[in-house]
Protein backbone atom coordinates (compact mmCIF):
# COMPACT_ATOMS: atom_id res chain seq x y z
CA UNK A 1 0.00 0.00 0.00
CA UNK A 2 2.71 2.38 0.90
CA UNK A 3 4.26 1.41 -2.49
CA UNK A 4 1.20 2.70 -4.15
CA UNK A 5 0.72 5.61 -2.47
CA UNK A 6 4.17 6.64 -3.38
CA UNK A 7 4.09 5.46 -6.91
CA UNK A 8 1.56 7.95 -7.33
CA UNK A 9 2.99 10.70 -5.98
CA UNK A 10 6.09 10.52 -7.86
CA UNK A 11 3.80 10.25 -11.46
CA UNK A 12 1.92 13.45 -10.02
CA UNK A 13 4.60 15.54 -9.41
CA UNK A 14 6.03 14.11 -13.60
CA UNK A 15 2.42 15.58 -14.77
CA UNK A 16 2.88 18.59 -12.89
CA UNK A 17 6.55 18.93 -14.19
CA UNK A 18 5.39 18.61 -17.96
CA UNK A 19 4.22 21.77 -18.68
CA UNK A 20 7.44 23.50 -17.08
CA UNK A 21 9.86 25.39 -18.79
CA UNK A 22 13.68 26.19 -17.60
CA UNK A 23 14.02 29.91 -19.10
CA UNK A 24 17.45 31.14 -18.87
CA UNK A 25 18.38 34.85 -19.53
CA UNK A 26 21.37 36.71 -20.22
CA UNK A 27 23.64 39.64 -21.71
CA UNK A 28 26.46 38.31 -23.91
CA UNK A 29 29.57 40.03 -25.72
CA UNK A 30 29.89 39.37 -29.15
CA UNK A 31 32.94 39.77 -31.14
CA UNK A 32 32.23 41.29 -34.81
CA UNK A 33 33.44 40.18 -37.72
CA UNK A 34 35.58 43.70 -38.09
CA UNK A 35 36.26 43.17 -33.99
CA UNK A 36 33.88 45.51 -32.37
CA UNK A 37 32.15 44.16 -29.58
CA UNK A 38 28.37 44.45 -28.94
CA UNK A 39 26.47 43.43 -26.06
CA UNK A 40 23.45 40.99 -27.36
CA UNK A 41 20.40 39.82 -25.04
CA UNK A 42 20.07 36.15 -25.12
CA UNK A 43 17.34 33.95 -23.92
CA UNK A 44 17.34 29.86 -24.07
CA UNK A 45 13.98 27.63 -22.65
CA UNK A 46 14.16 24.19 -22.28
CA UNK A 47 11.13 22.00 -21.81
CA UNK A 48 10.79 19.06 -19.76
CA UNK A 49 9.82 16.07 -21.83
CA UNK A 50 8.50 13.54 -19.45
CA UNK A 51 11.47 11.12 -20.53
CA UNK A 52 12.83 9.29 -17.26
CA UNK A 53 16.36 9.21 -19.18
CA UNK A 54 19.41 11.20 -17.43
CA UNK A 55 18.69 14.40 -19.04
CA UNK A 56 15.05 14.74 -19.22
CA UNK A 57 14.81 18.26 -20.85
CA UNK A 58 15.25 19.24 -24.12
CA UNK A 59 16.08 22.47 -25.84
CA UNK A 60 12.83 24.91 -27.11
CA UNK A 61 13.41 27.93 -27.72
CA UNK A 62 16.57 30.90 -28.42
CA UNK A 63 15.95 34.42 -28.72
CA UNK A 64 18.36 37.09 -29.58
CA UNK A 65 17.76 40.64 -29.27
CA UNK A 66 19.77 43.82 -30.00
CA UNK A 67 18.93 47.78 -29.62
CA UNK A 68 21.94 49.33 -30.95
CA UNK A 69 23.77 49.44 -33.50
CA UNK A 70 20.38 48.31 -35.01
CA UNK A 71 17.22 47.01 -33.57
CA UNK A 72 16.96 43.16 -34.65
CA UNK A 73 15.23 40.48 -33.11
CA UNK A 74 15.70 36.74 -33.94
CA UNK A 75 14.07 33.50 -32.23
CA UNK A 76 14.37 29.80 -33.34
CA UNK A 77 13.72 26.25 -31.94
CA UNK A 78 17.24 25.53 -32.83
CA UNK A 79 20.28 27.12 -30.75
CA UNK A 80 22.20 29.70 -32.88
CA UNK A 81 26.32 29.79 -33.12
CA UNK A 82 27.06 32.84 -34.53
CA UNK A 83 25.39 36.52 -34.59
CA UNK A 84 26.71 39.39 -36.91
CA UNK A 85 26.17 43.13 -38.14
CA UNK A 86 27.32 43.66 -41.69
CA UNK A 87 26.02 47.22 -42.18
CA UNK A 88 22.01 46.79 -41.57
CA UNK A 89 22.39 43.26 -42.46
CA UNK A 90 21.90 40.59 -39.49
CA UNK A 91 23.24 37.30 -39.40
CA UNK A 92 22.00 33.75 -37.83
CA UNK A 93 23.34 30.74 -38.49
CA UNK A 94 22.13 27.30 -36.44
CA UNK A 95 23.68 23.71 -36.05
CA UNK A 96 21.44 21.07 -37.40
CA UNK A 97 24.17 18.27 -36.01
CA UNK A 98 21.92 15.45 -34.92
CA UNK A 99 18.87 17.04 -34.56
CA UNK A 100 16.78 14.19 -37.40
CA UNK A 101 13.50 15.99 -38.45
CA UNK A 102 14.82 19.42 -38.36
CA UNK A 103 17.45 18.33 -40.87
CA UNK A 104 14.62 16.97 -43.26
CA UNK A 105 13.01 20.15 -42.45
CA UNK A 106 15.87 22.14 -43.69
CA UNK A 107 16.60 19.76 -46.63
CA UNK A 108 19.38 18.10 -45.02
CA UNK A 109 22.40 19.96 -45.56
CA UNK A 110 26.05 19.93 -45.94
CA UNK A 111 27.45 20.68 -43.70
CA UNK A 112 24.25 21.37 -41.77
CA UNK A 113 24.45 25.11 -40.97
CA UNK A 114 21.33 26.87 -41.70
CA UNK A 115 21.59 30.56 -42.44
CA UNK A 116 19.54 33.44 -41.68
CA UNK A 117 19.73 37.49 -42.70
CA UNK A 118 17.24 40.33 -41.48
CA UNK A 119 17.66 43.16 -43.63
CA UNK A 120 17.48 46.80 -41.62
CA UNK A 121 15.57 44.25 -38.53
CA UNK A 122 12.97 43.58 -40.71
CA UNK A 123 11.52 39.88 -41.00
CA UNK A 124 14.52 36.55 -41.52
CA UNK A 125 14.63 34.89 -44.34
CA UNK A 126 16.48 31.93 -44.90
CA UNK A 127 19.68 32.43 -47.00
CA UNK A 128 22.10 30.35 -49.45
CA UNK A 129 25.43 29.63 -47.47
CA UNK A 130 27.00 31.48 -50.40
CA UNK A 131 24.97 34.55 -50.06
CA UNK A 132 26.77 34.63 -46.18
CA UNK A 133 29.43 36.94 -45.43
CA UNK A 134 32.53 34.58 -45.46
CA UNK A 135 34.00 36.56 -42.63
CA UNK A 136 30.90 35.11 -40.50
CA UNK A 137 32.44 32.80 -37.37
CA UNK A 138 31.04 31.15 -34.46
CA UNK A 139 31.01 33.75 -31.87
CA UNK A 140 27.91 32.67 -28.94
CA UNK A 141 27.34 30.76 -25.94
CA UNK A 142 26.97 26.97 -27.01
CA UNK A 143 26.46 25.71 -23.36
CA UNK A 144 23.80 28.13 -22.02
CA UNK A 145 22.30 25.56 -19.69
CA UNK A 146 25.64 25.77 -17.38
CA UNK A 147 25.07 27.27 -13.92
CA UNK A 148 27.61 29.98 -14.07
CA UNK A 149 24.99 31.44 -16.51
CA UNK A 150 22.48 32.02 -13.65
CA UNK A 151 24.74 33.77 -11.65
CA UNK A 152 26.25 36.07 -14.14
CA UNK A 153 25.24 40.12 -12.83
CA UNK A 154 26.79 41.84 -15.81
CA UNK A 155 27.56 40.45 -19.80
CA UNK A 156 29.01 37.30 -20.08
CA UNK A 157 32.33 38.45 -21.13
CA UNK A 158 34.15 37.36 -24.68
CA UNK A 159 36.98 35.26 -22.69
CA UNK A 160 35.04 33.71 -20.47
CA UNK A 161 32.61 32.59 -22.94
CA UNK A 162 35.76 31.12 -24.96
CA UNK A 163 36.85 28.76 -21.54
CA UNK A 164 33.05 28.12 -21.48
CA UNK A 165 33.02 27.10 -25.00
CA UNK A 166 36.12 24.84 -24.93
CA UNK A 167 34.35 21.64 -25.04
CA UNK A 168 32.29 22.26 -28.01
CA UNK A 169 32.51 20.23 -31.21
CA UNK A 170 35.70 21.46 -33.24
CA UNK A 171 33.45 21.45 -36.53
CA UNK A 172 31.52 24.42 -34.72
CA UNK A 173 34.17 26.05 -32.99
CA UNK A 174 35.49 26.24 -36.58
CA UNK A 175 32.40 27.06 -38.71
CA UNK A 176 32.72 28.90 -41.46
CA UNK A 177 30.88 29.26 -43.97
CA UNK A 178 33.49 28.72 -46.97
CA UNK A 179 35.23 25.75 -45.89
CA UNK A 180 33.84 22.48 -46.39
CA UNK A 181 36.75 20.56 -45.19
CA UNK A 182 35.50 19.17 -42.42
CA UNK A 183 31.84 17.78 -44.32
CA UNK A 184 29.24 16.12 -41.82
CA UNK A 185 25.80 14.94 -42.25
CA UNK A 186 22.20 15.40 -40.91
């Protein structure tokens, strides 16, 4: 009986849990492609999935969002690696690296960088990789779900960002958008 009784509190507090998001919020430096350095607002929810695995939460949502030099706003299901001004031109690009059905979504490509530009912060469109400044590097936050991130009280600086980003895949701490050296797959 006592069994039971726990059982079912432990699958009541899971139902509770499903419809709770983990939003995380932050300022972040960003180093330009011609080395200025802007301060971007970033903002990352994950979702709790109801999986009993080790990680039960899975990434929803990134927003980006920057008053000056321009106004721009950007927001995906799919966590962005690099953010840059050319002129009034914004830049997105995502990782697609084992992420299944958002690869077929995007048409599965090669390496599978998606790329986005906002023209004077008006609406994204999706753009062709050779369209993309080729100046254009990975330059945010990949592990946004770390808890120095909660504590931070002023912008995540560029060089601690770097140490942060240390253990991320070489093929995005790499990325560019010319070189196809280093090809992977959907």
């Amino acid at each position: 009986m006592n069994s039971k009784i726990l059982l079912t509190a432990l699958l009541a507090s899971l139902v509770g849990l499903t419809g709770c998001d983990v939003v995380r919020e932050w300022d972040e430096e960003v180093r330009l492609h011609d080395s200025k350095v802007i301060v971007i607002k970033r903002t990352a929810v994950k979702e709790f999935t109801a999986a009993l695995g080790d990680y039960p939460y899975r990434h929803k949502e990134s927003r980006i969002a920057l008053d000056k030099p321009i106004k721009v706003r950007w927001e995906g299901d799919i966590r962005p690696i690099a953010f840059d001004l050319y002129g009034s031109d914004a830049y997105v690009v995502i990782d697609l690296i084992g992420r299944g059905g958002p690869c077929q979504h995007y048409g599965n490509p090669n390496p599978p960088f998606v790329y986005f530009r906002s023209r004077n912060g008006i609406a994204w469109e999706r753009v062709d990789a050779a369209v993309v400044p080729p100046t254009l590097r990975q330059n945010l936050l990949l592990h946004w779900d770390r808890p120095e991130i909660e504590k931070l009280r002023a912008p995540l600086g560029i060089n601690e960002k770097q140490k942060m980003n240390a253990t991320g895949a070489k093929e995005i701490l790499e990325f560019s958008p010319v070189d196809r050296r280093r090809q992977r797959f959907c």
